[in-house]
PDB file of N, CA and C in Angstrom:
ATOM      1  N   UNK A   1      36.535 -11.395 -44.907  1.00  0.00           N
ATOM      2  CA  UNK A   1      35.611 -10.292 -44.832  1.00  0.00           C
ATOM      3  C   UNK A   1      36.048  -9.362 -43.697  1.00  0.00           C
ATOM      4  N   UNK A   2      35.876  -8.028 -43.916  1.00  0.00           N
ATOM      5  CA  UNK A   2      36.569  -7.044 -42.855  1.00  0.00           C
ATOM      6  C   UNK A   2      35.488  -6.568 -41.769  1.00  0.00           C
ATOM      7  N   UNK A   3      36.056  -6.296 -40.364  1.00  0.00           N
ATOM      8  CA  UNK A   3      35.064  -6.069 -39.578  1.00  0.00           C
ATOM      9  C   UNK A   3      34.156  -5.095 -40.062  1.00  0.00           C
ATOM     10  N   UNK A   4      32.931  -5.071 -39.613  1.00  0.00           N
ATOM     11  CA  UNK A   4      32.533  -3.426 -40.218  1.00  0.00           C
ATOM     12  C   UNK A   4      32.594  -2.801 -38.594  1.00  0.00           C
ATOM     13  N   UNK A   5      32.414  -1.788 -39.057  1.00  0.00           N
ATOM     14  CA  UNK A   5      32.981  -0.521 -38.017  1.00  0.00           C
ATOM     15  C   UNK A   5      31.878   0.286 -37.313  1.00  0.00           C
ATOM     16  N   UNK A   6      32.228   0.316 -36.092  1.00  0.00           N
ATOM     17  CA  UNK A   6      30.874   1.290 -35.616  1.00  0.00           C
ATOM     18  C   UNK A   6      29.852   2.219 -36.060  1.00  0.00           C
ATOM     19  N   UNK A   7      29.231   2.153 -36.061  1.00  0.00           N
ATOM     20  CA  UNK A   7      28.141   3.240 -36.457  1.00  0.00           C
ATOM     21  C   UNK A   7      28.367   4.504 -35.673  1.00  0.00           C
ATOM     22  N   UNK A   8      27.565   5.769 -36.186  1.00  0.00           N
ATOM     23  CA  UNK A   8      27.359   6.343 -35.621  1.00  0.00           C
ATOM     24  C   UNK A   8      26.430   6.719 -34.403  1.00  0.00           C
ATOM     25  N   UNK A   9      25.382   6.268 -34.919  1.00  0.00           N
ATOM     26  CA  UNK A   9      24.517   5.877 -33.518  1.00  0.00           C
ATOM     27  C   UNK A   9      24.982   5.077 -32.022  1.00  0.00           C
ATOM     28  N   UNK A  10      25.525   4.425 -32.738  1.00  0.00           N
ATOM     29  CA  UNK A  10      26.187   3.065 -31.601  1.00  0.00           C
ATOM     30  C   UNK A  10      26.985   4.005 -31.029  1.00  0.00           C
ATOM     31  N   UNK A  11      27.982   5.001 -31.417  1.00  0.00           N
ATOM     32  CA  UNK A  11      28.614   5.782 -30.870  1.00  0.00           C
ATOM     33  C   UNK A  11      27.965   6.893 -29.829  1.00  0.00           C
ATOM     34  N   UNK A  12      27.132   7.151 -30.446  1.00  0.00           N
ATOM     35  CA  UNK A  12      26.549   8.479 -29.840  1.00  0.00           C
ATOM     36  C   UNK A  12      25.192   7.395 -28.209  1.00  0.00           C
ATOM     37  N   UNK A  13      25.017   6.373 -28.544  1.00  0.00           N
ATOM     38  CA  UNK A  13      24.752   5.591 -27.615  1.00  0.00           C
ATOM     39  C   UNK A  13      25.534   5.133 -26.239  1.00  0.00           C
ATOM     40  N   UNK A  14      26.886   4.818 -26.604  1.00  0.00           N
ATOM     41  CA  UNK A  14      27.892   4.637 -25.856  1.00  0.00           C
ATOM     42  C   UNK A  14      28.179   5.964 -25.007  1.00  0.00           C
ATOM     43  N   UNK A  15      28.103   7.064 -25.950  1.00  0.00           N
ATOM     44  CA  UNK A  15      29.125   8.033 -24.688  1.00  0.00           C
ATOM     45  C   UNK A  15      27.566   8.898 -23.726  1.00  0.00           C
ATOM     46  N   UNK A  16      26.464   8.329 -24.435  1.00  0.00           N
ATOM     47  CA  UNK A  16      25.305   8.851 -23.790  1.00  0.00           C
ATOM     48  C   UNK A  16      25.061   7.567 -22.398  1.00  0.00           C
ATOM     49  N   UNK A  17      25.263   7.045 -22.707  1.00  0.00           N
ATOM     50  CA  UNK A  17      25.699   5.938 -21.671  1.00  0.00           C
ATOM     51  C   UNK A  17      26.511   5.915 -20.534  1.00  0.00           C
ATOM     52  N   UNK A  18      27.837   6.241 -20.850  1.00  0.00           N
ATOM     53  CA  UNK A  18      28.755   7.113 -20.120  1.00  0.00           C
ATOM     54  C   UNK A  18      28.594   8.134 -18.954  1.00  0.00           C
ATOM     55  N   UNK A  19      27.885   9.195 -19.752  1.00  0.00           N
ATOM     56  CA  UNK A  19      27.677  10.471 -19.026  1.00  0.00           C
ATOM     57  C   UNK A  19      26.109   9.859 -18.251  1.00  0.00           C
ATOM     58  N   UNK A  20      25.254   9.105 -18.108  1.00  0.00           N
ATOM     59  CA  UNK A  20      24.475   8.953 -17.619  1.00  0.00           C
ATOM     60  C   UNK A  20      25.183   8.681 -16.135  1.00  0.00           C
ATOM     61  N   UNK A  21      26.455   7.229 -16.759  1.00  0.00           N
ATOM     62  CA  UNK A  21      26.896   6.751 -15.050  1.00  0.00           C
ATOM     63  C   UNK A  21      27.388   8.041 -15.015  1.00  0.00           C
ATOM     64  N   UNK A  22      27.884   8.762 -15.378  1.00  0.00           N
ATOM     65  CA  UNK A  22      29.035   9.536 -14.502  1.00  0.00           C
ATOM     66  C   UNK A  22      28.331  10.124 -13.375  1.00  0.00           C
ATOM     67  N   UNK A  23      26.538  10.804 -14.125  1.00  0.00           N
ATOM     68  CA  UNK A  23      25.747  11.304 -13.237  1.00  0.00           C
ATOM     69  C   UNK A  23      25.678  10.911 -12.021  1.00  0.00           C
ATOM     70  N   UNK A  24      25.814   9.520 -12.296  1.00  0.00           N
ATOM     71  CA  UNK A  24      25.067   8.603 -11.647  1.00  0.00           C
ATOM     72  C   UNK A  24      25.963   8.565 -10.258  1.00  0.00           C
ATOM     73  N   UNK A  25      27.126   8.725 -10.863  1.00  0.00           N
ATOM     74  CA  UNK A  25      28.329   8.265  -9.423  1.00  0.00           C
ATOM     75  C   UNK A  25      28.452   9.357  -9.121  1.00  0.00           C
ATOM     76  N   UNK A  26      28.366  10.565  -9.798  1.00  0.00           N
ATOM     77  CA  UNK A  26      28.048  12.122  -8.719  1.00  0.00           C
ATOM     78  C   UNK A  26      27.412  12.396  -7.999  1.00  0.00           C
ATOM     79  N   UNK A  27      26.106  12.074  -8.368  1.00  0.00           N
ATOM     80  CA  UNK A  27      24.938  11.691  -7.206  1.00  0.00           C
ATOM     81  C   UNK A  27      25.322  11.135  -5.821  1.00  0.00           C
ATOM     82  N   UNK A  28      25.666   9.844  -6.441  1.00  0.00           N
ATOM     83  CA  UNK A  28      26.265   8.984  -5.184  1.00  0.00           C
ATOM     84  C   UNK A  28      27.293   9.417  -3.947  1.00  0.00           C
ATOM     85  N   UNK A  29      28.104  10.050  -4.840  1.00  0.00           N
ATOM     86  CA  UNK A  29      28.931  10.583  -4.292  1.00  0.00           C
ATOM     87  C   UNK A  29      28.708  11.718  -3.400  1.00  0.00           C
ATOM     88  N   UNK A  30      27.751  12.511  -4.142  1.00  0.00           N
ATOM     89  CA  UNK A  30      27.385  13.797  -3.313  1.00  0.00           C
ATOM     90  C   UNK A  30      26.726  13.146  -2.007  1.00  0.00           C
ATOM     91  N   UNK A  31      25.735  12.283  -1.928  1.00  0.00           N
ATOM     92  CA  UNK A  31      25.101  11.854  -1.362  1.00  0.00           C
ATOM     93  C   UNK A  31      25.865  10.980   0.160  1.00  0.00           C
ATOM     94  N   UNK A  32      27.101  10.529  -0.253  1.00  0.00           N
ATOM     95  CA  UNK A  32      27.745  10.261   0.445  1.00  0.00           C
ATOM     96  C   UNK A  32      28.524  11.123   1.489  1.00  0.00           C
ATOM     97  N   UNK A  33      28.832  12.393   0.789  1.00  0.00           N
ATOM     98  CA  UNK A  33      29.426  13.504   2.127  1.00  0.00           C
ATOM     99  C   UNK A  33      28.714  13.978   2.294  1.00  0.00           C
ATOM    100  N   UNK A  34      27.176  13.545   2.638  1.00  0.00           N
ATOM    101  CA  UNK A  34      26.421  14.494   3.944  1.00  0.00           C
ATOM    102  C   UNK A  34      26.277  14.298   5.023  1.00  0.00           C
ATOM    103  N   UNK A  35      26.050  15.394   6.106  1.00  0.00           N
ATOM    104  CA  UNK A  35      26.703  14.213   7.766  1.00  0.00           C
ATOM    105  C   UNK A  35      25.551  13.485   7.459  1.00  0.00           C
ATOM    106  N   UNK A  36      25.697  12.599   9.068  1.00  0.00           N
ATOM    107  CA  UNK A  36      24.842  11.799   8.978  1.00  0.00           C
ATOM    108  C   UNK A  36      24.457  11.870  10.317  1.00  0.00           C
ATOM    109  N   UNK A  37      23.144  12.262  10.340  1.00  0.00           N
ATOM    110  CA  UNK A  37      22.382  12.048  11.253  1.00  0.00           C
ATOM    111  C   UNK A  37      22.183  12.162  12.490  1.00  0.00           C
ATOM    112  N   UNK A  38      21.786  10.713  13.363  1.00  0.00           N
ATOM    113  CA  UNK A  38      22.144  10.425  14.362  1.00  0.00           C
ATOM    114  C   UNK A  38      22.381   9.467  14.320  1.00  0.00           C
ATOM    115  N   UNK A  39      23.724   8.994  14.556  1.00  0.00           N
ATOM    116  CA  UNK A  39      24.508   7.457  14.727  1.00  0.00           C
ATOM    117  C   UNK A  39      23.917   6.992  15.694  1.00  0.00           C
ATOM    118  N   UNK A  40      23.604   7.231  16.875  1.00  0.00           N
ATOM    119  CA  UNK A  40      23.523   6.479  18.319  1.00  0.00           C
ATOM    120  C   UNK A  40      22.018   5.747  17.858  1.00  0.00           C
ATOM    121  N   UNK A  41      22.332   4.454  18.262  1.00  0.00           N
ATOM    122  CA  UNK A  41      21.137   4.000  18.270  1.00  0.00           C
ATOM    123  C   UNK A  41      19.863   4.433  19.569  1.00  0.00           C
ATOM    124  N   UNK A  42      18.776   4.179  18.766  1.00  0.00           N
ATOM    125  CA  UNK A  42      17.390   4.691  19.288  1.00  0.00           C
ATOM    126  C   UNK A  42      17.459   3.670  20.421  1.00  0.00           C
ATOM    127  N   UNK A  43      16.726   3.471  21.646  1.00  0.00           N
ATOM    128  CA  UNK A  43      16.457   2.879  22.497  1.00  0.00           C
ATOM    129  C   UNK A  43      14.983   2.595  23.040  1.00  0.00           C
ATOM    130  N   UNK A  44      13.786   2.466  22.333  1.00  0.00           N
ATOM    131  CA  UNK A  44      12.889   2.520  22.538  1.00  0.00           C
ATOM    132  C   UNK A  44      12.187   2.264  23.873  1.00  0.00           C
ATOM    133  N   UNK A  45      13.045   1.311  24.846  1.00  0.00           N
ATOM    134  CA  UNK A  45      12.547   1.145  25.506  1.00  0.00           C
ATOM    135  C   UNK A  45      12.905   2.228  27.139  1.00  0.00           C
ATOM    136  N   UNK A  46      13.575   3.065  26.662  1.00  0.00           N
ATOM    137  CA  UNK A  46      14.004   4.314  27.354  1.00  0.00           C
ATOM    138  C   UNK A  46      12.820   5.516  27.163  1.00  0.00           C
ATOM    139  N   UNK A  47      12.092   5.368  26.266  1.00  0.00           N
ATOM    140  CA  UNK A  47      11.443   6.403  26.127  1.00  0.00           C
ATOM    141  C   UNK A  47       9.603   6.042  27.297  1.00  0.00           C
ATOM    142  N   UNK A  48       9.355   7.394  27.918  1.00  0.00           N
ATOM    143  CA  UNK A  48       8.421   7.274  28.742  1.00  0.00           C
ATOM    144  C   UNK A  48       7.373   8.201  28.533  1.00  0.00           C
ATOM    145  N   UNK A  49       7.602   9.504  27.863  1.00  0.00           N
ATOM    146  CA  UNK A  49       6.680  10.526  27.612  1.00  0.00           C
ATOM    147  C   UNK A  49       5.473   9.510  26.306  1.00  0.00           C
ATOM    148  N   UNK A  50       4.371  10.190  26.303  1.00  0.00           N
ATOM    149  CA  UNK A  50       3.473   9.812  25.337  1.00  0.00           C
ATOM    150  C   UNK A  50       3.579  10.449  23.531  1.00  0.00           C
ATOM    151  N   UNK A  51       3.802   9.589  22.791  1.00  0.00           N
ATOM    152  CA  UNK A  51       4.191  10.296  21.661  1.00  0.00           C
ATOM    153  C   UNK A  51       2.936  10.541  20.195  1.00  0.00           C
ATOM    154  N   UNK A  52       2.946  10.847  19.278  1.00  0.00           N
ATOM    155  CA  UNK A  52       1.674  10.659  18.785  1.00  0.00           C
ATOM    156  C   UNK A  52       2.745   9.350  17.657  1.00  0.00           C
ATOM    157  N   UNK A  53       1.019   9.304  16.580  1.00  0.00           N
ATOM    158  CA  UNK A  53       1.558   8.269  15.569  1.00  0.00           C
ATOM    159  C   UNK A  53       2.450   8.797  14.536  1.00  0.00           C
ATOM    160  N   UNK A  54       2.898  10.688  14.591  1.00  0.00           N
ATOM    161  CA  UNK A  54       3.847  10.537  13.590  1.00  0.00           C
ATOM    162  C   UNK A  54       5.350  10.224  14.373  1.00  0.00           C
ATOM    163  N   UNK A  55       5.139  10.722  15.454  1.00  0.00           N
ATOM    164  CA  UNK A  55       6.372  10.610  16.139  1.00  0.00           C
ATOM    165  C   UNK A  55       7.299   9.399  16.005  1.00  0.00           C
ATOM    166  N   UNK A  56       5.752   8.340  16.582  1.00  0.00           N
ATOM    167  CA  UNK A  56       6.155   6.917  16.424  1.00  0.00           C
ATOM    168  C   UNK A  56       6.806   6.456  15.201  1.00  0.00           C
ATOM    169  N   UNK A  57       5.926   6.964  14.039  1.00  0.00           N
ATOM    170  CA  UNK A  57       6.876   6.369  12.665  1.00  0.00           C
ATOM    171  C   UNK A  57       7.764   6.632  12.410  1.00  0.00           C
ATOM    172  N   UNK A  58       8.319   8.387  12.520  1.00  0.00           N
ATOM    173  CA  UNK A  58       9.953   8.206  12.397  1.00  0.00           C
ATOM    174  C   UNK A  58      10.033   7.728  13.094  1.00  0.00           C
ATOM    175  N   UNK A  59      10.412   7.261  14.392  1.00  0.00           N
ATOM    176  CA  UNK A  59      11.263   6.247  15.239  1.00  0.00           C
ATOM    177  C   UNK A  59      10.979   5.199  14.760  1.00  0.00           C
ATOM    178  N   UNK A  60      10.016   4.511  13.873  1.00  0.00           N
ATOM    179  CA  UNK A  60      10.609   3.336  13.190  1.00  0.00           C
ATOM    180  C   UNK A  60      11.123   2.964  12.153  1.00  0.00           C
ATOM    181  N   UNK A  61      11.350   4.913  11.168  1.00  0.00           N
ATOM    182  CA  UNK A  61      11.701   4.798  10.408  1.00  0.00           C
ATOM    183  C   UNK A  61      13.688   4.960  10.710  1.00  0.00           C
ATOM    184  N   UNK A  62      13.323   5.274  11.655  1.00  0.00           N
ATOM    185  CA  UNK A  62      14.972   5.650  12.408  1.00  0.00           C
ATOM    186  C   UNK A  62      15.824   4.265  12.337  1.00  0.00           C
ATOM    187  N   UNK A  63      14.871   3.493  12.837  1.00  0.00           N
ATOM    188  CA  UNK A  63      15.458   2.553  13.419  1.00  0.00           C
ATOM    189  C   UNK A  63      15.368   1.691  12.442  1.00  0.00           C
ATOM    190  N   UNK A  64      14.733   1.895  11.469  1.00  0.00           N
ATOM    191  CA  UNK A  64      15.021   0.553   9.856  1.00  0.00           C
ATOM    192  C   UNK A  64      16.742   1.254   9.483  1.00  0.00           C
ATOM    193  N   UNK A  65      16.877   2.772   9.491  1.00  0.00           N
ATOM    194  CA  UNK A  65      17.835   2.847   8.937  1.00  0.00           C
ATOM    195  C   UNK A  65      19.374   2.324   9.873  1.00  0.00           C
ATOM    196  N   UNK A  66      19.034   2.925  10.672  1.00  0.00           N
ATOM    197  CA  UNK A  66      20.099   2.137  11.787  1.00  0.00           C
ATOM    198  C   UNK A  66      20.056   0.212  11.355  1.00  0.00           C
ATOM    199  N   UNK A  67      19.304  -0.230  11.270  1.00  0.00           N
ATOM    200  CA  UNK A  67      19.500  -1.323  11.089  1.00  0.00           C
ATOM    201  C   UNK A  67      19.499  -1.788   9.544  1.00  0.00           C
ATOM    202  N   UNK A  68      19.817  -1.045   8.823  1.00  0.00           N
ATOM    203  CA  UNK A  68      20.230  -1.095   7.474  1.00  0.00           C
ATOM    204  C   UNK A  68      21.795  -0.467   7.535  1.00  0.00           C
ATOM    205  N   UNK A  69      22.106   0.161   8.470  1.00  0.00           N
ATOM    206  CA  UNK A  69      23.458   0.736   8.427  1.00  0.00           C
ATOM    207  C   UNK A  69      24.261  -0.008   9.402  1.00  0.00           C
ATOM    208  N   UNK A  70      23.576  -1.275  10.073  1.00  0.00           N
ATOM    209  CA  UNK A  70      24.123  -1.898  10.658  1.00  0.00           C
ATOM    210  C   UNK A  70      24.602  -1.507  12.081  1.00  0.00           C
ATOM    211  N   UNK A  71      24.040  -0.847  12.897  1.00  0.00           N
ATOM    212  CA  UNK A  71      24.095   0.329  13.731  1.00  0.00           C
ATOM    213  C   UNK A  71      23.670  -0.755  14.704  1.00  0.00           C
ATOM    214  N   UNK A  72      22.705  -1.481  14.786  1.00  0.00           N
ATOM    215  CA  UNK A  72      22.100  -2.579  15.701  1.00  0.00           C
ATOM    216  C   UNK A  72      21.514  -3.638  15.008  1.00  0.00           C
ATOM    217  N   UNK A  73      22.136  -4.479  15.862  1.00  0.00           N
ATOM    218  CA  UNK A  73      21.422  -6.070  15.543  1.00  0.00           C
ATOM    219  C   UNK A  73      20.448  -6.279  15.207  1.00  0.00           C
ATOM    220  N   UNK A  74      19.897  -7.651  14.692  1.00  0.00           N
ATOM    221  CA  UNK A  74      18.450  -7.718  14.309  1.00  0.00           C
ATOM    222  C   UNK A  74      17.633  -7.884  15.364  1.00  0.00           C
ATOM    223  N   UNK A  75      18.245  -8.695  16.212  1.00  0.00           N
ATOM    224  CA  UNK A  75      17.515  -8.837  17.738  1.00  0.00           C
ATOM    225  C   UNK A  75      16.829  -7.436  18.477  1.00  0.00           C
ATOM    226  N   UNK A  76      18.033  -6.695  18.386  1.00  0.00           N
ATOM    227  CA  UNK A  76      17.271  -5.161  18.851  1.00  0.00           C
ATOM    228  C   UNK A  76      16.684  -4.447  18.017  1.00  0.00           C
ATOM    229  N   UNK A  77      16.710  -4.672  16.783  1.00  0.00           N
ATOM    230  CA  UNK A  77      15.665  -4.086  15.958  1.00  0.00           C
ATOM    231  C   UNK A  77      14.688  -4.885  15.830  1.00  0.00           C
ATOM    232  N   UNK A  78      14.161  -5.744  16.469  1.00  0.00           N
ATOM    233  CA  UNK A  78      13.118  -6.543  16.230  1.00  0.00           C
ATOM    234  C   UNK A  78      12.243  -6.468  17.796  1.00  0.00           C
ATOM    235  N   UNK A  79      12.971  -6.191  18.528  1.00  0.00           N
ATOM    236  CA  UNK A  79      12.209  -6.123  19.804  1.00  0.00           C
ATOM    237  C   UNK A  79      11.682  -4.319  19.771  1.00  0.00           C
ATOM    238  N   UNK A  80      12.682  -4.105  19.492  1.00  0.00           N
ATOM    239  CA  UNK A  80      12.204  -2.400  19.708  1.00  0.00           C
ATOM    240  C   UNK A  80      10.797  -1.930  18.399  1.00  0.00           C
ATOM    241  N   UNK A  81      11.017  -2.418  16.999  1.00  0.00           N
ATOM    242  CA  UNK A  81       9.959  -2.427  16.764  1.00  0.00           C
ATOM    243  C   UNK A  81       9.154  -2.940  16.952  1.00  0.00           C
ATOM    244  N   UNK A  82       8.967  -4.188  17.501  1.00  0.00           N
ATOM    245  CA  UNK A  82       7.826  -4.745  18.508  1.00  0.00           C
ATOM    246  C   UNK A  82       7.125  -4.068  19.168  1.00  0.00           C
ATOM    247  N   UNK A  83       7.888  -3.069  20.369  1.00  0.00           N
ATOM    248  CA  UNK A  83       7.506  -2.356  21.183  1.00  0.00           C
ATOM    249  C   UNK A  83       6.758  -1.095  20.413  1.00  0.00           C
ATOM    250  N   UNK A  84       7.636  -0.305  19.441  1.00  0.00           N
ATOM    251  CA  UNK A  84       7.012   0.634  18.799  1.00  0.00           C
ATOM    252  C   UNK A  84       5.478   0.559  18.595  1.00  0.00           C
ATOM    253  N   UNK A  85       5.532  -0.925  17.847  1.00  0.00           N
ATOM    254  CA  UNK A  85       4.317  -1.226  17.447  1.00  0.00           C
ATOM    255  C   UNK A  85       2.940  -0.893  18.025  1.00  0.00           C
ATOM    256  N   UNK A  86       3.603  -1.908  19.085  1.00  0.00           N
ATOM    257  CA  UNK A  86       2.734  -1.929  20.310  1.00  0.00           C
ATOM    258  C   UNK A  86       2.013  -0.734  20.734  1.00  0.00           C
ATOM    259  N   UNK A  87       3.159   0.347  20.726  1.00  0.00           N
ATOM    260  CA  UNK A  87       2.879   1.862  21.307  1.00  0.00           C
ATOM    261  C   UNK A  87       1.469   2.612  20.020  1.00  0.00           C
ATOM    262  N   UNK A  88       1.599   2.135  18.860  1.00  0.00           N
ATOM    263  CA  UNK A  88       1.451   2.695  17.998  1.00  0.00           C
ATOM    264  C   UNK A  88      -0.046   2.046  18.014  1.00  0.00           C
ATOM    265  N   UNK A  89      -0.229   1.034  17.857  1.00  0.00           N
ATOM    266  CA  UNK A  89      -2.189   0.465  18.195  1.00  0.00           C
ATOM    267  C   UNK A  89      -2.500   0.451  19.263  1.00  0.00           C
ATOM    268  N   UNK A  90      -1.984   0.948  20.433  1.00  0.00           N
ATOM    269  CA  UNK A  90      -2.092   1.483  21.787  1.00  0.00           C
ATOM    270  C   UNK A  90      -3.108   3.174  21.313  1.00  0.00           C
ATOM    271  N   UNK A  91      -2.467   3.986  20.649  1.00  0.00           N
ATOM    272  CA  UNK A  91      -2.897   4.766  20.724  1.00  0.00           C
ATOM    273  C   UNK A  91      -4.077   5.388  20.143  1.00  0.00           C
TER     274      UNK A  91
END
């Protein structure tokens, strides 16, 4: 018995498939040459002025990404959001 042969659908599935990743890795890609940021890690415990609670959250949102980018240890990301914390039901 002979193979049977693609469909047309199956076809038009496949290259719709295709062009989805391609999107997909353009995205990525674009996304990849934008500068970045601020590399230096945050230091929380350097900071002395009074900040409010949005302030506080980016700086802990700063500092998840730094420590998703591997920027600082878990140790210092775990004490410094500690401290954040702290600052943050302080106020």
């Amino acid at each position: 018995m002979a193979a049977s042969r693609t469909t047309f659908e199956k076809l038009q599935r496949d290259r719709a498939k295709q062009a989805k990743a391609a999107a997909k890795r353009a995205r990525r890609l674009e996304k990849g040459t934008e500068e970045p940021e601020d590399e230096t890690p945050v230091d929380v415990t350097k900071i002395t002025e009074e900040l409010s609670a949005g302030q506080l959250l980016e700086l802990v949102e700063k500092l998840h990404k730094q420590f998703d980018d591997e920027v600082i240890s878990f140790e210092e990301f775990e004490d410094q959001k500690t401290e954040l914390m702290a600052r943050l039901t302080v106020d």
